[in-house]
C-alpha atoms as a PDB file:
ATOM      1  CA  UNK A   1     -32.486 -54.767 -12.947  1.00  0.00           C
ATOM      2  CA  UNK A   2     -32.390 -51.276 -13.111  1.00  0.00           C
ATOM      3  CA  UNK A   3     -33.308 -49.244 -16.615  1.00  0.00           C
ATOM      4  CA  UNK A   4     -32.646 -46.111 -17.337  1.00  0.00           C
ATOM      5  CA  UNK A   5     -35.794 -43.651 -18.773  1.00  0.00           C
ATOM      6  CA  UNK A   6     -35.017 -43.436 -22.365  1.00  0.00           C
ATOM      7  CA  UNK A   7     -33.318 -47.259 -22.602  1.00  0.00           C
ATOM      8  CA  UNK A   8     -35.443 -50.244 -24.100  1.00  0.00           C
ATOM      9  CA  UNK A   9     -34.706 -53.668 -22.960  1.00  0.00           C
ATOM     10  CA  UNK A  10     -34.276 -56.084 -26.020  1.00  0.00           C
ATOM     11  CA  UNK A  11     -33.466 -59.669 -26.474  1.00  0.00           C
ATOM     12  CA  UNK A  12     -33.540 -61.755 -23.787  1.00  0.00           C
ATOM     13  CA  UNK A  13     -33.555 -59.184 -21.476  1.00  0.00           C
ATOM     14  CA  UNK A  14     -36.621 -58.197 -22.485  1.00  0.00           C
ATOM     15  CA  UNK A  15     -38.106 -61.289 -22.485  1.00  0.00           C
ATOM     16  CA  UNK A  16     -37.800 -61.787 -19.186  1.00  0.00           C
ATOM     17  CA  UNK A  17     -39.402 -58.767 -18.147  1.00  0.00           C
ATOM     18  CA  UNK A  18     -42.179 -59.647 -19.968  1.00  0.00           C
ATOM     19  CA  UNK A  19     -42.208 -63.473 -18.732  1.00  0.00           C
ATOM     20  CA  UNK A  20     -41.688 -61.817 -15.033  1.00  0.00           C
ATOM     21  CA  UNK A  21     -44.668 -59.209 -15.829  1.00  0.00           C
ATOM     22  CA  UNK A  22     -46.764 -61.644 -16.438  1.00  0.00           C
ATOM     23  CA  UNK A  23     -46.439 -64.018 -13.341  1.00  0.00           C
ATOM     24  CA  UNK A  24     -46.888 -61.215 -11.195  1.00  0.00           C
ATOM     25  CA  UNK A  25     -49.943 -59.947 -12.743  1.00  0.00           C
ATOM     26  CA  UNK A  26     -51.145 -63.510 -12.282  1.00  0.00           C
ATOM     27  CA  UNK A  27     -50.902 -62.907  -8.632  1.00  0.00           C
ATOM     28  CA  UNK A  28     -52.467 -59.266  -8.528  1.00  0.00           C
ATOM     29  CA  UNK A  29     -55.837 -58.874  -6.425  1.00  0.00           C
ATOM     30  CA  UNK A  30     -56.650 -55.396  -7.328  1.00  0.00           C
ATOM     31  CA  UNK A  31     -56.472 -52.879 -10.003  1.00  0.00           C
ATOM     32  CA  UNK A  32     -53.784 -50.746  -8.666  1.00  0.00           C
ATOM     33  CA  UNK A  33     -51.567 -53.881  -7.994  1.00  0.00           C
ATOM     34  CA  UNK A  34     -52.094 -54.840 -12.043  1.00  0.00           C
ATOM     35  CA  UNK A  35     -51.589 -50.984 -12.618  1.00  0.00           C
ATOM     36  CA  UNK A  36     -48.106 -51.246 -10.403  1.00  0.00           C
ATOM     37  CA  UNK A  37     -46.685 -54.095 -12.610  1.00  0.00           C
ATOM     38  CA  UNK A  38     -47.729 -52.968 -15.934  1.00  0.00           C
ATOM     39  CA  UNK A  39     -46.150 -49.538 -15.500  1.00  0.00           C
ATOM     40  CA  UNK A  40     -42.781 -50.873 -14.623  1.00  0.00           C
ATOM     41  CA  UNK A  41     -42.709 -53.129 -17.156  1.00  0.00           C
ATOM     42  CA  UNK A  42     -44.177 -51.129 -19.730  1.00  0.00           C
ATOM     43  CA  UNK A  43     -41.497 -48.672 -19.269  1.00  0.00           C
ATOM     44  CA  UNK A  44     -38.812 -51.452 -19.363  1.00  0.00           C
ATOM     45  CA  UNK A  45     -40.389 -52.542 -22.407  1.00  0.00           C
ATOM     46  CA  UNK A  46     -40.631 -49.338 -24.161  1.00  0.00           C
ATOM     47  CA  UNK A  47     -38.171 -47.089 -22.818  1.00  0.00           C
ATOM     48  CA  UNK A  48     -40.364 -44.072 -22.747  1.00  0.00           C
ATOM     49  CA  UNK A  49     -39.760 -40.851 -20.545  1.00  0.00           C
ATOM     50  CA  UNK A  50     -43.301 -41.917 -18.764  1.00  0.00           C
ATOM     51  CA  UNK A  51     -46.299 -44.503 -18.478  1.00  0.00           C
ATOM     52  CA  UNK A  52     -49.296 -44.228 -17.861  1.00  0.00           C
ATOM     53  CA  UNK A  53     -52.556 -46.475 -16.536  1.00  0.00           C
ATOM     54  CA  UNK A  54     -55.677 -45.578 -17.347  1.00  0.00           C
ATOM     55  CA  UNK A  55     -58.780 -47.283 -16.285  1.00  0.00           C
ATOM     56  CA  UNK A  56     -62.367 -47.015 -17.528  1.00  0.00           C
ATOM     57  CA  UNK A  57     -65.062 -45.700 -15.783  1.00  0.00           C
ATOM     58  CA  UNK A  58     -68.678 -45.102 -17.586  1.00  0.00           C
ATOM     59  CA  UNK A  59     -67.516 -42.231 -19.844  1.00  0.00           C
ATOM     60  CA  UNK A  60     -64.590 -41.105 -18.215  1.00  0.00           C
ATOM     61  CA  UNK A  61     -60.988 -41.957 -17.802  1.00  0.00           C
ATOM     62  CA  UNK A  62     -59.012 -41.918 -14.764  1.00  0.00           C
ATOM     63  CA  UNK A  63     -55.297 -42.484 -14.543  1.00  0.00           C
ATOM     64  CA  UNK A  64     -54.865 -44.262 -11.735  1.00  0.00           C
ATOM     65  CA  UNK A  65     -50.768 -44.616 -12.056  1.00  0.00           C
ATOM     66  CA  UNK A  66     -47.371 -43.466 -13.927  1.00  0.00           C
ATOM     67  CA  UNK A  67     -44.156 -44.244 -13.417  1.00  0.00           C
ATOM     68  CA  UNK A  68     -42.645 -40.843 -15.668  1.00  0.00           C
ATOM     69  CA  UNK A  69     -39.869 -37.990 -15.441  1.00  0.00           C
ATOM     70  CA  UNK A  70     -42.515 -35.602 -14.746  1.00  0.00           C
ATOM     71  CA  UNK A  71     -46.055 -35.134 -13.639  1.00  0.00           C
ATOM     72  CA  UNK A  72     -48.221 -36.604 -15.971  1.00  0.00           C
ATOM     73  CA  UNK A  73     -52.512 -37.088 -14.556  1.00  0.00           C
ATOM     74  CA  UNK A  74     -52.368 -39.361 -11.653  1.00  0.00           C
ATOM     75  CA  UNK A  75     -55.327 -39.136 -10.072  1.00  0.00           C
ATOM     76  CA  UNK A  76     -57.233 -37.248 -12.738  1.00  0.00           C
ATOM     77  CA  UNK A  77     -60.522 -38.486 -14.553  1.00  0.00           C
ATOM     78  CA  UNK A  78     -61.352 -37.150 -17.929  1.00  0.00           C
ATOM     79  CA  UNK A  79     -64.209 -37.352 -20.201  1.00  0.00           C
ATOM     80  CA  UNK A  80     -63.314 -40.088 -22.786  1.00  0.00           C
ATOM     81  CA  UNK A  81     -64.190 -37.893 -25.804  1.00  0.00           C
ATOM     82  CA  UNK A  82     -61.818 -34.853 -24.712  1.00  0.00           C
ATOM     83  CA  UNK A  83     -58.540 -37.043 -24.594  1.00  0.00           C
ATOM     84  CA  UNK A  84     -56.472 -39.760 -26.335  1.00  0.00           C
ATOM     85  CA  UNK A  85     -56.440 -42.802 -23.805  1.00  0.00           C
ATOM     86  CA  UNK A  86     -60.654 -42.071 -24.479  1.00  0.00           C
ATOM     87  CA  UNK A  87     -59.881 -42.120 -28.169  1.00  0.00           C
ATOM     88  CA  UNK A  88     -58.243 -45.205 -28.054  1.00  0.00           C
ATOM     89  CA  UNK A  89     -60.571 -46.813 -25.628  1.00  0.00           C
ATOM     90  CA  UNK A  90     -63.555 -45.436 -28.035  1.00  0.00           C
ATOM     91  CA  UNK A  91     -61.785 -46.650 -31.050  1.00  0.00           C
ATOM     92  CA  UNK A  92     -60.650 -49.795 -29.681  1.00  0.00           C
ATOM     93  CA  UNK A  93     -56.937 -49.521 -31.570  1.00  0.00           C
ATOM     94  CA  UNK A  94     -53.180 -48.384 -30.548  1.00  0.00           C
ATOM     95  CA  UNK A  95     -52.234 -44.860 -31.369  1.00  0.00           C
ATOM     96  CA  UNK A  96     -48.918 -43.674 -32.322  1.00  0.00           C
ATOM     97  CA  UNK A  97     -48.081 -39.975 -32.751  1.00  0.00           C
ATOM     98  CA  UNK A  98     -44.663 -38.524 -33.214  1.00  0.00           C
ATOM     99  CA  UNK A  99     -45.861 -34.915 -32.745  1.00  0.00           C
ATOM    100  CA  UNK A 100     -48.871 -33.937 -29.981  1.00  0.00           C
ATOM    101  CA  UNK A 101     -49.295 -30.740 -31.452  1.00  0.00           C
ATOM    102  CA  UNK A 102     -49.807 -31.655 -34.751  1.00  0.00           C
ATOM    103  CA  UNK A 103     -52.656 -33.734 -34.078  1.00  0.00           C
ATOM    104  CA  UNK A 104     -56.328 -33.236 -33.698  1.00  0.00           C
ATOM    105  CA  UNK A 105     -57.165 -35.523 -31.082  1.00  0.00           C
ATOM    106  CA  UNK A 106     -54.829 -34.495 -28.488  1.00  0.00           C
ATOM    107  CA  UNK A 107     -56.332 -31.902 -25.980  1.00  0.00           C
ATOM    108  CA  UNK A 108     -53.022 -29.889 -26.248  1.00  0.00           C
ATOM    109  CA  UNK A 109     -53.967 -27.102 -23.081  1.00  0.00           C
ATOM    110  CA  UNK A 110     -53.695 -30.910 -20.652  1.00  0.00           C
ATOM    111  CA  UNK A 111     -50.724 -31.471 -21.871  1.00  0.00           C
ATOM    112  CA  UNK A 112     -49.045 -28.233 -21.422  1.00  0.00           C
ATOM    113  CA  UNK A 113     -47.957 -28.903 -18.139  1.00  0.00           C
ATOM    114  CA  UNK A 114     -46.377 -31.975 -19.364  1.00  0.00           C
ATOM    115  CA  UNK A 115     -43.077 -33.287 -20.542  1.00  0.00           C
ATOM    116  CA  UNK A 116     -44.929 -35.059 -23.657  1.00  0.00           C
ATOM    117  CA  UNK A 117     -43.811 -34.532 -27.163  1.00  0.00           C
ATOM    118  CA  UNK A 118     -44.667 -38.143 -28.542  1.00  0.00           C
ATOM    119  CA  UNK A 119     -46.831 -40.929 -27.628  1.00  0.00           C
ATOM    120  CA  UNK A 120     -48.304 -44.783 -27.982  1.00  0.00           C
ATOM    121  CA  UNK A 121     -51.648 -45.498 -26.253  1.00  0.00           C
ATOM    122  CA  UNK A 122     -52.952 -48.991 -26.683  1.00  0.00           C
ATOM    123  CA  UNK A 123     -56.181 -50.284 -25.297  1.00  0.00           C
ATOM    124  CA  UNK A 124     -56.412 -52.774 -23.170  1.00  0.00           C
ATOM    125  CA  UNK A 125     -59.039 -55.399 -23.279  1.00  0.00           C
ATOM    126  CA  UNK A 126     -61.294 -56.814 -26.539  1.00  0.00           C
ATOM    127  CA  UNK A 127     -63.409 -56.162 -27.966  1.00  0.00           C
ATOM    128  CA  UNK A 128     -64.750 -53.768 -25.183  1.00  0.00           C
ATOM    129  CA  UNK A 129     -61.569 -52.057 -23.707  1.00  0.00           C
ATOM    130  CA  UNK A 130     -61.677 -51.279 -19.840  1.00  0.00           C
ATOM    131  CA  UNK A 131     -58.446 -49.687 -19.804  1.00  0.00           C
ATOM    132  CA  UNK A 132     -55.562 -48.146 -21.616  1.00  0.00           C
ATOM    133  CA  UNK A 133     -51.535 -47.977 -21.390  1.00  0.00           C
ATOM    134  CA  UNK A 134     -49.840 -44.712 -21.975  1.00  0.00           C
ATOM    135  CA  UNK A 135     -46.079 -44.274 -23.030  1.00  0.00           C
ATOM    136  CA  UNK A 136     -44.876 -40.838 -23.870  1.00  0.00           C
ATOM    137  CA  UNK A 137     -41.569 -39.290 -24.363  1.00  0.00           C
ATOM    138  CA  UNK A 138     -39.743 -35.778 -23.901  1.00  0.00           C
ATOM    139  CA  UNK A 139     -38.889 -35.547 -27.792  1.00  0.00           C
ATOM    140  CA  UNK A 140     -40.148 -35.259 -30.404  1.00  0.00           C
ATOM    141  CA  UNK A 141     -39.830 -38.896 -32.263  1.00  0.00           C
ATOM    142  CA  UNK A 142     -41.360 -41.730 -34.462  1.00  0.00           C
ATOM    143  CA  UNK A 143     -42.512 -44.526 -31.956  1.00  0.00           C
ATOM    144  CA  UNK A 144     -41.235 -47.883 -33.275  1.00  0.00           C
ATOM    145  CA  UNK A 145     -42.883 -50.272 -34.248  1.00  0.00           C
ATOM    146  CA  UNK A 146     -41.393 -52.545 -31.611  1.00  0.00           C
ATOM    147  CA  UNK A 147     -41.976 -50.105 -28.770  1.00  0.00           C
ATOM    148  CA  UNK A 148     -45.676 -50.111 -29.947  1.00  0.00           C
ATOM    149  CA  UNK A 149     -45.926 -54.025 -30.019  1.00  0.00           C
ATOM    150  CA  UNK A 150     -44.478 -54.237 -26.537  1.00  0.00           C
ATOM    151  CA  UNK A 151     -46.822 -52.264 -25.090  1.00  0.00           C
ATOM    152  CA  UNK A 152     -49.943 -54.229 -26.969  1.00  0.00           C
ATOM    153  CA  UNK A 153     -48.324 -57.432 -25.530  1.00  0.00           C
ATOM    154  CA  UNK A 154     -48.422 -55.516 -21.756  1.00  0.00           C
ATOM    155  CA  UNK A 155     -51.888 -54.169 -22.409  1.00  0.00           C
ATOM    156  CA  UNK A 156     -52.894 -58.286 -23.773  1.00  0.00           C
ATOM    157  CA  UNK A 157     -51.931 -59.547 -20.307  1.00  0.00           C
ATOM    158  CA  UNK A 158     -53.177 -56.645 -18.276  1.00  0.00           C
ATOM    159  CA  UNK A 159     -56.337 -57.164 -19.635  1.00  0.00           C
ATOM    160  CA  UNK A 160     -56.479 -61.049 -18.852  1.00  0.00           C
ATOM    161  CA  UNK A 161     -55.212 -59.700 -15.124  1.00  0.00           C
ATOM    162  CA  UNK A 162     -58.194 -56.998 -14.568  1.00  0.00           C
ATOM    163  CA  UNK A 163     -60.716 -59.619 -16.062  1.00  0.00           C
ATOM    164  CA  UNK A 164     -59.293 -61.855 -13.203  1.00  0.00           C
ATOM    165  CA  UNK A 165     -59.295 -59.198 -10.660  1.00  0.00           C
ATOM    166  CA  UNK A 166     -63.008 -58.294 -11.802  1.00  0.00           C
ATOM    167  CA  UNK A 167     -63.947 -62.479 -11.045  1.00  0.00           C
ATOM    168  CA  UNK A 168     -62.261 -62.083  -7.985  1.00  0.00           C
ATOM    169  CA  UNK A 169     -64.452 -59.579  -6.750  1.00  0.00           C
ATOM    170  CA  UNK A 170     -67.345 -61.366  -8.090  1.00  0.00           C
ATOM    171  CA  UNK A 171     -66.496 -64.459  -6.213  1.00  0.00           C
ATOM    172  CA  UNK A 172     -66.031 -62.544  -3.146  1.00  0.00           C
ATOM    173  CA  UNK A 173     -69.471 -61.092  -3.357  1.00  0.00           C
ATOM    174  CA  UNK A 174     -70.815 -64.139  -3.835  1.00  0.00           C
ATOM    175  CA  UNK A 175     -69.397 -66.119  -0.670  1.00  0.00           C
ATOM    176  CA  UNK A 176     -70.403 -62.697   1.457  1.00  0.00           C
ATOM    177  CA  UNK A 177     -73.809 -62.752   0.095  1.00  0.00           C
ATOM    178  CA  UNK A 178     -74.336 -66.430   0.966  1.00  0.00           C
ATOM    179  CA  UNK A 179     -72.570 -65.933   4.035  1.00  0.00           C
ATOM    180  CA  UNK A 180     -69.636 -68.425   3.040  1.00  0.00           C
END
């Protein structure tokens, strides 16, 4: 099913993105494979211009994948203090602004080169976050309260996926180390 940037999914239709979402992040092995799934069905979801994937690391950020109309920070790390995915990380809660410039805790110079008017960043993972979702769209406008929900539900199963993808890794480890 193809969605247009801009059009939410509802009803049923949505529910089986979500319900398809989360079988295939059942079946992810690494963090860019959970990162893959939750951006295409965050967008679905949401229908915002662009999402984001954010992943901790120490005290940064680094946005390992988008799916958006424009360049957002792939492949960028930031210092979790100087931007909102760090906020929201930090503060372990959604955030939902309709205006970037008329908030304090958006770095507006990083987003200058971006299409972003409005936002929703959720966590993802409690009580100690390891990652965040980003949607953001070209206009100014009030997130719903819908939109914001669906992406808490993505960021709840992406964060049962990366603690899976983290045991994985430990398990591996494990049977190398004992030579298994």
């Amino acid at each position: 099913m193809t969605v247009m940037y801009g059009e939410r999914l509802t009803g049923q239709a949505a529910l089986d993105t979500l319900m398809e979402a989360v079988e295939r992040l059942a079946a992810a092995h690494d963090e860019l494979g959970v990162a893959a799934v939750v951006r295409t069905a965050a967008r679905r979801l949401t229908g915002a211009d662009g999402i984001s994937v954010v992943l901790r690391r120490g005290d940064r950020v680094h946005y390992v994948d988008e799916d958006a109309i424009g360049p957002l920070w792939k492949g960028q790390s930031f210092p979790m203090e100087v931007c909102i995915s760090g906020w929201a990380i930090m503060n372990r809660q959604t955030v939902v602004i309709s205006d970037i410039s008329g908030d304090p805790r958006i770095p507006l110079a990083a987003y200058q080169s971006t299409f972003v008017k409005s936002l929703i960043m959720a966590p993802v993972g409690m009580p100690d976050p390891m990652a965040a979702i980003g949607a953001y769209w070209a206009a100014k406008r009030r997130p719903t309260d819908e939109e914001a929900h669906a992406l808490e539900t993505i960021a709840r199963a992406a964060s049962v996926a990366l603690e899976n993808v983290r045991l994985r890794r430990e398990l591996e480890d494990l049977r190398a180390r004992q030579g298994v």
